[in-house]
Protein backbone atom coordinates (compact mmCIF):
# COMPACT_ATOMS: atom_id res chain seq x y z
CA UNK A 1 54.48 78.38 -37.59
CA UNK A 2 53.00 75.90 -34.61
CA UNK A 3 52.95 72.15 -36.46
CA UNK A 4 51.82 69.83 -34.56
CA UNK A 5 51.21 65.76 -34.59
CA UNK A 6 48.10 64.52 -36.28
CA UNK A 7 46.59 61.42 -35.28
CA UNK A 8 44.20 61.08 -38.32
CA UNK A 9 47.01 61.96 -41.16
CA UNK A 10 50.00 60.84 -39.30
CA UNK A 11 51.94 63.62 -39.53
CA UNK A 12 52.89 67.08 -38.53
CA UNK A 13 50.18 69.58 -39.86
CA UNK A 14 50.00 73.76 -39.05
CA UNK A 15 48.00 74.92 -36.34
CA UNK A 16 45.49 77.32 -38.49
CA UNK A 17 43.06 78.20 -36.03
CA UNK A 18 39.23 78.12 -36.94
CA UNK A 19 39.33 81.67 -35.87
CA UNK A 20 41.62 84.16 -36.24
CA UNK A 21 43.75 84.64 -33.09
CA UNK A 22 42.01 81.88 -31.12
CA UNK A 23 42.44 78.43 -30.27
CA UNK A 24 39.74 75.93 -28.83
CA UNK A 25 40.96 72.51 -27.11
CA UNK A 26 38.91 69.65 -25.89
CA UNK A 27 40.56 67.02 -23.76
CA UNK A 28 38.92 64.29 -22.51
CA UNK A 29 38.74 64.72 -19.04
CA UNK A 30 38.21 61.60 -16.34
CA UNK A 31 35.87 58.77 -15.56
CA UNK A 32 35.18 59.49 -12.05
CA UNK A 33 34.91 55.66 -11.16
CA UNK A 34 38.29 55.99 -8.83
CA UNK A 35 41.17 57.81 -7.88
CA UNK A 36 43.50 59.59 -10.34
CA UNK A 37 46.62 57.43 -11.34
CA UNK A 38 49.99 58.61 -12.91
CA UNK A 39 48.52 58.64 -16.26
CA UNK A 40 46.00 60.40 -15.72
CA UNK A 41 48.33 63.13 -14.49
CA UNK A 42 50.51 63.13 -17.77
CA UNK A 43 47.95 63.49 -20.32
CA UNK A 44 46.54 66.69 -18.39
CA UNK A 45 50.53 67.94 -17.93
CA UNK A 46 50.93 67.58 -21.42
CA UNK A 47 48.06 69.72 -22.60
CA UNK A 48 48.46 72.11 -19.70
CA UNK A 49 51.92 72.74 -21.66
CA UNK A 50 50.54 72.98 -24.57
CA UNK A 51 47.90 75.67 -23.37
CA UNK A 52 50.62 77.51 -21.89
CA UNK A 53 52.54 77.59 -25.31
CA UNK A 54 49.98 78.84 -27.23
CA UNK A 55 49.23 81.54 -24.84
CA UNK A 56 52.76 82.54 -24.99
CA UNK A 57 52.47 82.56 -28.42
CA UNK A 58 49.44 85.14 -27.92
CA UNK A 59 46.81 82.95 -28.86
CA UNK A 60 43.75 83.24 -26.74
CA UNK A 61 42.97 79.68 -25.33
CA UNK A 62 39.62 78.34 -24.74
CA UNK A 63 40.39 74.50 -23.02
CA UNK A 64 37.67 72.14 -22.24
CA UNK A 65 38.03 69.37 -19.85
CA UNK A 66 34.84 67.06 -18.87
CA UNK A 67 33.76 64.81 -16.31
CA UNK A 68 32.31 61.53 -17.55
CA UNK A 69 30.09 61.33 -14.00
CA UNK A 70 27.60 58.89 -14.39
CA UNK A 71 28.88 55.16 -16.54
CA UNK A 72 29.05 51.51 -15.67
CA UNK A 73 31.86 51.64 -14.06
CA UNK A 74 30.69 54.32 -11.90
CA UNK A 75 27.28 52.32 -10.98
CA UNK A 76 29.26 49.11 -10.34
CA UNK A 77 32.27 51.07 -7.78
CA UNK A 78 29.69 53.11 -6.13
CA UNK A 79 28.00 49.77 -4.87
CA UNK A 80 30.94 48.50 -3.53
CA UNK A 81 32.17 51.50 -1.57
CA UNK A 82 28.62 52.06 -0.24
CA UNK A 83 28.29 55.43 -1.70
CA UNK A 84 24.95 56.56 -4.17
CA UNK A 85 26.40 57.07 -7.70
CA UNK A 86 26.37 60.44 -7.77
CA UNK A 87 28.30 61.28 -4.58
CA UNK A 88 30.89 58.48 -5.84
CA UNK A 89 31.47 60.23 -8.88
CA UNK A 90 31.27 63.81 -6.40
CA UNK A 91 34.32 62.35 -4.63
CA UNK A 92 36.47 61.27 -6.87
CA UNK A 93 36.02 64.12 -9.01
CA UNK A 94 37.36 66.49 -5.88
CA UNK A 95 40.17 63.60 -5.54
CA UNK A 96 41.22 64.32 -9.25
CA UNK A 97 40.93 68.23 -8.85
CA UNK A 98 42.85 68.02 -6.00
CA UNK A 99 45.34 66.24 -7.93
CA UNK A 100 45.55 68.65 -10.57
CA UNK A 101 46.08 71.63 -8.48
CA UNK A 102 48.94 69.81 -6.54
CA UNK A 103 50.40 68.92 -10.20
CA UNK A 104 50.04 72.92 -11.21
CA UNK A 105 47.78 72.34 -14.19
CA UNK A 106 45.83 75.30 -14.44
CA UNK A 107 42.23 75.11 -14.01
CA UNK A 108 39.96 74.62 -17.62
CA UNK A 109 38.26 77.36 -18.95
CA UNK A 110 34.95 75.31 -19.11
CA UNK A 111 34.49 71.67 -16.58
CA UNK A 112 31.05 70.29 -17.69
CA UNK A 113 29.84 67.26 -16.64
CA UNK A 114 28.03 64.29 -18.68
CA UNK A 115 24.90 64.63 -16.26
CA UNK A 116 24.54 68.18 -16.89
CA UNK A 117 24.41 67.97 -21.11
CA UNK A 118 21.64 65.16 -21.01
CA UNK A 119 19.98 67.54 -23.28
CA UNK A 120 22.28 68.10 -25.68
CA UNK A 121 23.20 64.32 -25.79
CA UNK A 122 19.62 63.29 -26.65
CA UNK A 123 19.52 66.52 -29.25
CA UNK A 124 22.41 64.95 -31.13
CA UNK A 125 21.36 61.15 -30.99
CA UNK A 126 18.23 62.20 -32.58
CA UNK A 127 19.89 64.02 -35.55
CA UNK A 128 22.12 60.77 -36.24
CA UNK A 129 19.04 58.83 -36.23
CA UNK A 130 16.94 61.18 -38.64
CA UNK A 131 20.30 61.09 -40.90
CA UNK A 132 20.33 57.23 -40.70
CA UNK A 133 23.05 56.57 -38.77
CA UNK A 134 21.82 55.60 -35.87
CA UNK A 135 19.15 53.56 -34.38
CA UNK A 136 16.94 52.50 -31.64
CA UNK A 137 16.91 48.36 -30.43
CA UNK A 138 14.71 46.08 -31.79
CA UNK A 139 14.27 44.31 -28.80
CA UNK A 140 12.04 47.05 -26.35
CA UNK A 141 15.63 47.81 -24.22
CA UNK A 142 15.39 51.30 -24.93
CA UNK A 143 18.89 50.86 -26.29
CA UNK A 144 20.47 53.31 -29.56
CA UNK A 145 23.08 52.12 -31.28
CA UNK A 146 25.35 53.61 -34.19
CA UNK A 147 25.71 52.35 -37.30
CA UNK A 148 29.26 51.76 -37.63
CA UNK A 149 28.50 50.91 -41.70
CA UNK A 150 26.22 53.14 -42.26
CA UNK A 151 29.00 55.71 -42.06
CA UNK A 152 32.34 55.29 -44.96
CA UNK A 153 34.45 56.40 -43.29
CA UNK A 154 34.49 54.82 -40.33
CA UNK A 155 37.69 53.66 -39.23
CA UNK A 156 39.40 57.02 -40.63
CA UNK A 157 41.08 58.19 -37.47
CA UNK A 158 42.68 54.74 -36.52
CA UNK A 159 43.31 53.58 -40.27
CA UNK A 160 41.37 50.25 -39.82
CA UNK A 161 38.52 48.86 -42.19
CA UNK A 162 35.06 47.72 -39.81
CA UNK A 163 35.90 43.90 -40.58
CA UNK A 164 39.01 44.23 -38.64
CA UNK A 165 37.59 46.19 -35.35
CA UNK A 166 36.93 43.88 -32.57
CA UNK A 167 33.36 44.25 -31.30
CA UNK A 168 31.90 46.85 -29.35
CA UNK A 169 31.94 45.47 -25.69
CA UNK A 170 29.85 48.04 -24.29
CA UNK A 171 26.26 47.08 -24.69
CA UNK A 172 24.34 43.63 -24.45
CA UNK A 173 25.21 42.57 -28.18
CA UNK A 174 21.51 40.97 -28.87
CA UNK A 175 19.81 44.55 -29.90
CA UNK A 176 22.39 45.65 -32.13
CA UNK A 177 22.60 44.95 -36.12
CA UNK A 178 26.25 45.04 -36.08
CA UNK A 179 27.97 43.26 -33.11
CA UNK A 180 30.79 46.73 -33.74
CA UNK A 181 27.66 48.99 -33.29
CA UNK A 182 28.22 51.22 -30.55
CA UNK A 183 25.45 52.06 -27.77
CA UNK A 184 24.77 55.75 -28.08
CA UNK A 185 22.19 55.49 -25.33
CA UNK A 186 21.54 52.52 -22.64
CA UNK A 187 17.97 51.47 -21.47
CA UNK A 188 16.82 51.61 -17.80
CA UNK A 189 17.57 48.27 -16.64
CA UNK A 190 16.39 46.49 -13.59
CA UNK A 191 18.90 47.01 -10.64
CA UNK A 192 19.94 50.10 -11.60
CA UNK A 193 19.32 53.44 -9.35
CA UNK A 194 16.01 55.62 -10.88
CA UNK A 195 18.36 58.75 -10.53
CA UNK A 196 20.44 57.04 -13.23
CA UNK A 197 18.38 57.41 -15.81
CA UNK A 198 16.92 60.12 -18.02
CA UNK A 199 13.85 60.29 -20.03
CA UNK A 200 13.90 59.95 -23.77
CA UNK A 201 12.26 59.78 -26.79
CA UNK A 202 13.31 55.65 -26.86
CA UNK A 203 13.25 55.18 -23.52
CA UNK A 204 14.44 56.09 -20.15
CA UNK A 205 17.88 55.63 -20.05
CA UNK A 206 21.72 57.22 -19.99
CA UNK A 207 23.97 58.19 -22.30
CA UNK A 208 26.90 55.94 -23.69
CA UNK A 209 30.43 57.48 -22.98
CA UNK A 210 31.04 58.60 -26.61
CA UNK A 211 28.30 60.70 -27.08
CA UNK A 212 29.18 62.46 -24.46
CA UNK A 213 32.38 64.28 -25.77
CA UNK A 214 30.93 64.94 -28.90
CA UNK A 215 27.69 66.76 -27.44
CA UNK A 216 30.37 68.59 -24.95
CA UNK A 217 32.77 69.45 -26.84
CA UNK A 218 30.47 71.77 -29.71
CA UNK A 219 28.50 72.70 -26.92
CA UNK A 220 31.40 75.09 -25.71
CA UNK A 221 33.73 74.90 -28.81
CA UNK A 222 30.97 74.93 -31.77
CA UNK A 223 30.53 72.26 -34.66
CA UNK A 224 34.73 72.78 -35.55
CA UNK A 225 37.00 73.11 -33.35
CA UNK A 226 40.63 73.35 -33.81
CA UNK A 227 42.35 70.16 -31.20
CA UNK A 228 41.14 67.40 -29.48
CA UNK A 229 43.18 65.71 -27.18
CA UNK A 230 43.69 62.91 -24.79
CA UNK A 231 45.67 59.53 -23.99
CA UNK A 232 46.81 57.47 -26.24
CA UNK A 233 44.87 54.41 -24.83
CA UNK A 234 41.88 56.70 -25.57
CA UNK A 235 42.10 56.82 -29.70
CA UNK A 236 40.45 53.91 -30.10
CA UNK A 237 37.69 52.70 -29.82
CA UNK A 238 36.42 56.15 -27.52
CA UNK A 239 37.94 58.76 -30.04
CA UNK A 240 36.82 56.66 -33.10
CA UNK A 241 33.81 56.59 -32.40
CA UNK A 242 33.53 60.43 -31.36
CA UNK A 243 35.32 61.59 -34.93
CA UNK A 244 32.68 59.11 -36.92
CA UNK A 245 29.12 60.31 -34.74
CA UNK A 246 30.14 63.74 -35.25
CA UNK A 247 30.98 63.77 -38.92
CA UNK A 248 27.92 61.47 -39.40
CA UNK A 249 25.45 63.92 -37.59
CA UNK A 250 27.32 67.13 -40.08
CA UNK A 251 29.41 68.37 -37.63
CA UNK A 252 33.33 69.20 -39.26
CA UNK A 253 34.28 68.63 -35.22
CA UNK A 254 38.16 68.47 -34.36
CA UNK A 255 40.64 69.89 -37.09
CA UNK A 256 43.24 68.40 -34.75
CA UNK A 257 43.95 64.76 -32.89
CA UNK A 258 46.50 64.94 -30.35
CA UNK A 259 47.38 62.08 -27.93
CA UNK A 260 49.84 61.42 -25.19
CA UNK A 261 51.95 58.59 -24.67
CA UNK A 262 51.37 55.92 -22.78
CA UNK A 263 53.43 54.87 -19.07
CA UNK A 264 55.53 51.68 -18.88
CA UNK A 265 56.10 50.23 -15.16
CA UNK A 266 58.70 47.90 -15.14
CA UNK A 267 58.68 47.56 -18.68
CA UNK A 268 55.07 46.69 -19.03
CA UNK A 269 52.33 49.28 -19.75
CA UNK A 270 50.81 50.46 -17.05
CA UNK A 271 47.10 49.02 -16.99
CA UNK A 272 44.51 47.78 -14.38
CA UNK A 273 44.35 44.35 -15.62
CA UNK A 274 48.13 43.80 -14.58
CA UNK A 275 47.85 45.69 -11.56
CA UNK A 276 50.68 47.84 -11.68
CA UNK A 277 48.83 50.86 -11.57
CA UNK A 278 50.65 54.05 -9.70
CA UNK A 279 48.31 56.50 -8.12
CA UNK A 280 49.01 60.20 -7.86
CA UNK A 281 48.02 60.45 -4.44
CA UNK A 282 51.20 57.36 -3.81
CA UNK A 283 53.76 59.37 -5.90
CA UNK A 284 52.73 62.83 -3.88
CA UNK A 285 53.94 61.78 -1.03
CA UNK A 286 56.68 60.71 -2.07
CA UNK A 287 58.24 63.19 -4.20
CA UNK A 288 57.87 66.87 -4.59
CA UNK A 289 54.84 67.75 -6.59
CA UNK A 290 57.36 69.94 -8.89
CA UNK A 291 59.61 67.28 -9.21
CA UNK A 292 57.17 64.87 -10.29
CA UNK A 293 55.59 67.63 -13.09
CA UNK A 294 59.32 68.01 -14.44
CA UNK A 295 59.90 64.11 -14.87
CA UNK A 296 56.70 63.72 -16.77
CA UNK A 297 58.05 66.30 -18.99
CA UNK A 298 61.47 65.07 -19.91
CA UNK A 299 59.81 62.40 -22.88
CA UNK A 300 58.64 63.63 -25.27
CA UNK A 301 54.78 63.70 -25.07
CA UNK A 302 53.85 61.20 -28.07
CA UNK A 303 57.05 58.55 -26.28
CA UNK A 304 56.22 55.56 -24.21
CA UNK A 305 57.28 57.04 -20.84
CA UNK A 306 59.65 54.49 -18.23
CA UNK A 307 58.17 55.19 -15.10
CA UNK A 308 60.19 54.40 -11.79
CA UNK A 309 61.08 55.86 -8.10
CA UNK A 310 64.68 55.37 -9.21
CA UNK A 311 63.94 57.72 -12.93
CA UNK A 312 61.95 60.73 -11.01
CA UNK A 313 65.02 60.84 -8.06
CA UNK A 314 67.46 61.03 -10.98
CA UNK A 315 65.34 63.70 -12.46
CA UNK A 316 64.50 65.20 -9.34
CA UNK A 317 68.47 65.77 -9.73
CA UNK A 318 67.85 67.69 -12.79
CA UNK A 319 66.00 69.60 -11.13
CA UNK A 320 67.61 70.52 -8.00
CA UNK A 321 70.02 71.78 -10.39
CA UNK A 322 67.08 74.19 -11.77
CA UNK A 323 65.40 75.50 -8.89
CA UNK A 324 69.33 75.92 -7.15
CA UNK A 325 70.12 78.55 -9.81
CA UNK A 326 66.89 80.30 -9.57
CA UNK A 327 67.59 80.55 -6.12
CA UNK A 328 71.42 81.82 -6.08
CA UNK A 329 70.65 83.99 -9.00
CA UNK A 330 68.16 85.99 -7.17
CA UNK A 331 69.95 86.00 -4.06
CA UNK A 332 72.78 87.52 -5.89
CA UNK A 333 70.77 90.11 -8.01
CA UNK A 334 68.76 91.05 -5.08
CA UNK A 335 65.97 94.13 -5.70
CA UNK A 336 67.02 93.76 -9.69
CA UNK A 337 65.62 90.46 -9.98
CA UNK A 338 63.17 90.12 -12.36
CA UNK A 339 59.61 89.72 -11.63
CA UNK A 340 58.06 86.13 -12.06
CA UNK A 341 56.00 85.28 -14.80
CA UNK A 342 52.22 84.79 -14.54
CA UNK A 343 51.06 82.19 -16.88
CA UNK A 344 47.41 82.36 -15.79
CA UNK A 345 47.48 86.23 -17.05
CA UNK A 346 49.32 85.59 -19.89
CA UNK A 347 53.31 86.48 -20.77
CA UNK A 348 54.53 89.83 -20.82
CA UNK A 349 57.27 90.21 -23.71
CA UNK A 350 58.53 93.30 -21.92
CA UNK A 351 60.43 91.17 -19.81
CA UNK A 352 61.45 88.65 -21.45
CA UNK A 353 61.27 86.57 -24.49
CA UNK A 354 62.03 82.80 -24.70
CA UNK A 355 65.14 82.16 -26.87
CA UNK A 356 65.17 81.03 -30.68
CA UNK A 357 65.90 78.21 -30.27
CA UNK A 358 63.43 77.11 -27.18
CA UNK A 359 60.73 78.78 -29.91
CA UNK A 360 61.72 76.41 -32.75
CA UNK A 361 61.59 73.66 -30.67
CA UNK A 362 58.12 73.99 -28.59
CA UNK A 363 56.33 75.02 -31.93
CA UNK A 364 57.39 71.88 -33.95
CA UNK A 365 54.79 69.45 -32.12
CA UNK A 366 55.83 70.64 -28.88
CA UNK A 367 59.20 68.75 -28.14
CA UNK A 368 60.13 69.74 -24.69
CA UNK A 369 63.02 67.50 -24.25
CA UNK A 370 64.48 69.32 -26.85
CA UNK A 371 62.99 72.68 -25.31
CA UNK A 372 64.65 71.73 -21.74
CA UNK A 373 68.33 71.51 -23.62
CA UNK A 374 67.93 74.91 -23.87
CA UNK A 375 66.80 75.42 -20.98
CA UNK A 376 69.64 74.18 -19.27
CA UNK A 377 72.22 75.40 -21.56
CA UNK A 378 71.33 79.24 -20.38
CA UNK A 379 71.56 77.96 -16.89
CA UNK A 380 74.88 76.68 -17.64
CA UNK A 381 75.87 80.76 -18.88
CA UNK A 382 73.81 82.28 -15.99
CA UNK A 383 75.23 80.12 -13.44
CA UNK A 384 79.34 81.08 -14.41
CA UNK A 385 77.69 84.57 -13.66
CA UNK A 386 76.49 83.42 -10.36
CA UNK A 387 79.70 82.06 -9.40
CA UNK A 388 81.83 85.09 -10.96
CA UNK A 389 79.61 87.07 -8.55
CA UNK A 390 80.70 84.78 -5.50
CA UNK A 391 84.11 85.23 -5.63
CA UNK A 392 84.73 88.89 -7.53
CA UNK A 393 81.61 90.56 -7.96
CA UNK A 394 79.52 91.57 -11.13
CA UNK A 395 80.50 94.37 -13.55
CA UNK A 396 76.76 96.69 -14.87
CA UNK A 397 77.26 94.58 -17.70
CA UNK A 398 77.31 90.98 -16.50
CA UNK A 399 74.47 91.69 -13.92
CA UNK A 400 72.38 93.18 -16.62
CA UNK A 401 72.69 89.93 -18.44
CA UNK A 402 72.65 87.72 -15.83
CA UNK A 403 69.20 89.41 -15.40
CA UNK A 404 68.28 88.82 -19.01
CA UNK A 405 69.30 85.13 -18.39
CA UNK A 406 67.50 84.50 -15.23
CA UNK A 407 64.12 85.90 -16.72
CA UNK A 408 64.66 83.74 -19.48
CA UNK A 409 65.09 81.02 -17.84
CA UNK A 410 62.36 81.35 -15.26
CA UNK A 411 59.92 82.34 -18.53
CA UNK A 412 60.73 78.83 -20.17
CA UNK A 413 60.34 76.84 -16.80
CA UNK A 414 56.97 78.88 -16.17
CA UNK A 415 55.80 77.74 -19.95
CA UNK A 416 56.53 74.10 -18.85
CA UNK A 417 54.84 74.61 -15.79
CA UNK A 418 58.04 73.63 -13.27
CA UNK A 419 59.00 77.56 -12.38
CA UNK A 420 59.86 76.80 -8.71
CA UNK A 421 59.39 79.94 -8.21
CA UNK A 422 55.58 79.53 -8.92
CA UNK A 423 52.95 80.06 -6.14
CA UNK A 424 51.57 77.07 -6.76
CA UNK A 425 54.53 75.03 -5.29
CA UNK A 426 54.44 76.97 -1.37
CA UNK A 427 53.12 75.26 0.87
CA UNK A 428 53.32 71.84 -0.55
CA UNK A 429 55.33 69.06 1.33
CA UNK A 430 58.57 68.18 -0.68
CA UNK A 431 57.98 64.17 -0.33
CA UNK A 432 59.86 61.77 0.73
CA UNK A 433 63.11 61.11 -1.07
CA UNK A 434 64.76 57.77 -1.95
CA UNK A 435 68.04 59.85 -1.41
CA UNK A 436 67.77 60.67 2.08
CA UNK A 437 68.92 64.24 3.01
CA UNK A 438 68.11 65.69 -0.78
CA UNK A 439 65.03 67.75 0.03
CA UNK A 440 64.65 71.10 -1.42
CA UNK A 441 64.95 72.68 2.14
CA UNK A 442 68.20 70.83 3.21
CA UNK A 443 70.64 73.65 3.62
CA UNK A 444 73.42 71.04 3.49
CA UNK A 445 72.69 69.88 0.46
CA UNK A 446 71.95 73.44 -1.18
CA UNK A 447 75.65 74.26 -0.01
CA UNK A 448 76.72 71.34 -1.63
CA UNK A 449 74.93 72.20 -4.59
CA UNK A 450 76.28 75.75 -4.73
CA UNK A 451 79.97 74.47 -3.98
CA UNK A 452 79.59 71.55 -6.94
CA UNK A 453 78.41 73.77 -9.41
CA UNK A 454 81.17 76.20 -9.11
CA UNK A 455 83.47 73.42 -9.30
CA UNK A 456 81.78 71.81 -12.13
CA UNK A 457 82.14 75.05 -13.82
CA UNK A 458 85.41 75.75 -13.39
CA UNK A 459 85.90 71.73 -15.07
CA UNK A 460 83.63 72.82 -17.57
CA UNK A 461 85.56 75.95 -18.48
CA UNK A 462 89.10 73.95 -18.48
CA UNK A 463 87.41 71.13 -21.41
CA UNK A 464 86.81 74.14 -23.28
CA UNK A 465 89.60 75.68 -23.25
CA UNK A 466 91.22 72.06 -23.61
CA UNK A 467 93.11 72.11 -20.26
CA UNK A 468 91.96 68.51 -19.51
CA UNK A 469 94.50 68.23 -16.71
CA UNK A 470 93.30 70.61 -14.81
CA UNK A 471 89.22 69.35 -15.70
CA UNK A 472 90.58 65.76 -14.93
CA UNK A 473 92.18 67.00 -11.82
CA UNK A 474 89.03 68.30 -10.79
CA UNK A 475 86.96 66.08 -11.65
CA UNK A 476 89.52 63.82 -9.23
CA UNK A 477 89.10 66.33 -6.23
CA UNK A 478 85.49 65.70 -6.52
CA UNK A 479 85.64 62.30 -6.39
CA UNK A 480 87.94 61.96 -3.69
CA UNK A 481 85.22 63.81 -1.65
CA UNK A 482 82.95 61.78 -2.58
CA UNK A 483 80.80 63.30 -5.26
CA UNK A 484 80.69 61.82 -8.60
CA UNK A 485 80.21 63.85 -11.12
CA UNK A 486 78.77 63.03 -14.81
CA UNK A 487 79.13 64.94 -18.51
CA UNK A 488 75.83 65.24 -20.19
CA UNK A 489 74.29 66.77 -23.09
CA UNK A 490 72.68 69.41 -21.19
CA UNK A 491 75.91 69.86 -18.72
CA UNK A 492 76.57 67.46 -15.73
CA UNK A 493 74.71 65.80 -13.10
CA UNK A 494 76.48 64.66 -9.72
CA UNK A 495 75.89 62.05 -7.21
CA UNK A 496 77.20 60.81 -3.67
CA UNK A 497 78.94 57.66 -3.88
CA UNK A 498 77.93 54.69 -1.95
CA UNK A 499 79.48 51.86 -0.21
């Protein structure tokens, strides 16, 4: 049984699909107003993942993911890089596309944009109005506002009571009855471009940002859908407000709420107001694209993630340690290695099936951390085949299972999204790396990769058999050559030592 994280109830809850064998997911895509930052980039890794699961788990997956391309925001940046609206919102859109196909995030089954569902939008205004939720300004603006206590339950998904909300910033507060009314459509005002605006019953106008999801989402997924996702930072007021218009205009809408955690830089949250801000486009020159995808995955998704160039080289580490026994495990098995896994076409159970354990963990609210102990612990048994093969040879019997091992292995890294054996990864640059020599392509350090591994190996084999003289001794060789070497949960990790 998949359980995963509610939002609404606060705890884990089945996945029971609206319909049988099927699974629809809306996740609230980007504001085109700029380019993509780090954020951005884990929220769409995370359900990407989560996609990927569920496919595994022979689901069919229908994701949504929409463009919010015409808001404020959007109006206000477009003026100040001297671009019309629309071909602001055009560009950074292609900037964030880009940004997903460097980050291996497969592409939605469904993209719509905001200016293409003006239709829709208007449809579903007018039904909250007729149900008397919802209703046009007072004051000749050509504003529509909802009626935040009109509707009980308001407040349901974020547990807090109207009196408590702070108001709703996103409309001139004079037409509303309610300064926490929300503005489900926005007047034509003077200033603003004519190709801004729409035509409407109560004015020409635009839509407000929530209104948007919700006439998206049922457009492609129907009235109920089965998970709605996004950013933490999004639950309130955005998500709010989608759960209570929905409900309010008789729609069931997301059975569902899943968010991501938010990024800490320097131990303060990531935000614009503070400036700290780190932009994909930055990081992806830096670092490996893989690299990058694999340290946003080693928190768990619902965590507070520590983001630093100092964290992503010591998981870059990890990794190396990954990709280096994909890459001597192949070499050794030759012609019998496996064939890659194609997560766009599905999984093929033919060649190989996750283990148990990996299974337990990505179906209880998908907990990847735990997932990548597992992960690494059958690298740790195909890699003592790897180096049995470099100094004796394989028997039938250990290269069958060192077969087994490597499919399994490349099978869980191609669920997360990190198989470096992936197409998606050729072709990219590797990045620059704060450690200066550790690129992916350095065939010194891949020998010294290879020649640590077997030696960690060989340490790892005397603490088990409780010869820690020999595993000290060892571990002493290594140092005196200058590698440092560190026990961990999920085996070792080395470094160089400085000066």
């Amino acid at each position: 049984m998949i359980r995963l994280h509610s939002t609404a109830t606060g705890d884990l809850i089945p996945l029971e699909p609206v319909r049988d064998g099927e699974v629809g997911i809306y996740v609230c895509g980007a504001t085109v107003q700029g380019a993509p930052h780090i954020g951005h980039m884990r929220s769409a890794v995370v359900f990407d993942q989560l996609r990927r699961w569920l496919t595994y788990r022979g689901l069919r997956v229908t994701l949504v993911r929409n463009t919010t391309d015409v808001d404020d925001k959007i109006l206000t940046k477009s003026v100040e890089e001297e671009r019309e609206w629309w071909a602001h919102a055009y560009h950074y859109e292609r900037v964030f596309t880009r940004a997903y196909e460097a980050m291996n995030v497969l592409p939605p089954t469904y993209e719509p944009r905001a200016t293409g569902h003006i239709t829709e939008m208007i449809a579903l205004i007018g039904r909250l109005i007729e149900a008397g939720h919802a209703y046009a300004a007072d004051d000749g603006s050509g504003d529509v506002y909802f009626d935040v206590r009109s509707w009980a339950d308001y407040g349901a998904l974020t547990h807090q009571s109207v009196d408590d909300m702070a108001d709703a910033a996103d409309a001139d507060p004079r037409g509303k009855r309610d300064v926490r009314d929300f503005a489900l459509w926005k007047g034509h005002k003077e200033g603003e471009p004519d190709t801004a605006s729409w035509g409407a019953p109560w004015g020409r106008g635009r839509p407000g940002w929530h209104i948007e999801c919700s006439a998206m989402s049922t457009k492609y997924l129907g009235a109920e859908f089965d998970i709605h996702g996004g950013g933490l930072d999004l639950r309130f007021p955005h998500h709010e407000n989608e759960m209570a218009q929905s409900n309010a205009a008789g729609d069931a809408f997301a059975r569902i709420w899943m968010h991501s955690g938010l990024l800490n830089v320097g131990g303060d949250k990531m935000s614009k107001s503070l400036g700290n801000s780190v932009f994909a486009h930055d990081l992806l020159e830096a670092f490996p694209a893989a690299v990058l995808r694999y340290f946003l995955s080693t928190a768990h998704y619902r965590s507070t993630l520590e983001f630093s160039p100092q964290l992503i080289e010591k998981q870059r580490t990890a990794y190396d340690k990954l990709a280096g026994f994909v890459a001597r495990a192949r070499e050794v098995l030759g012609a019998e290695a496996p064939a890659a896994p194609e997560a766009a076409v599905g999984y093929d159970s033919r060649v190989a099936d996750v283990p148990d354990e990996f299974a337990v963990a990505m179906d209880e609210d998908l907990s990847i951390p735990r997932a990548l102990s597992v992960v690494f612990s059958t690298v740790r048994d195909g890699s003592k085949l790897v180096a049995a093969a470099k100094v004796g040879g394989l028997g039938d019997a250990d290269r069958a299972q060192l077969v087994q091992l490597l499919a399994q292995v490349e099978l869980m890294l191609d669920i997360l999204g990190v198989n470096p054996t992936d197409p998606a990864w050729a072709g990219q640059a590797d990045g620059a790396s704060a450690t200066e020599g550790s690129g992916d392509d350095d065939p010194v350090r891949a020998a010294l990769d290879s020649l640590v591994d077997l030696v960690a190996h060989q340490r790892l084999d005397a603490k088990a058999a409780k010869d820690f003289a020999t595993a000290d001794a060892l571990r002493d060789r290594l140092r005196e050559a200058g590698v440092l070497i560190e026990d961990t949960p999920d085996g070792y990790r080395y470094d160089l030592a400085r000066d």
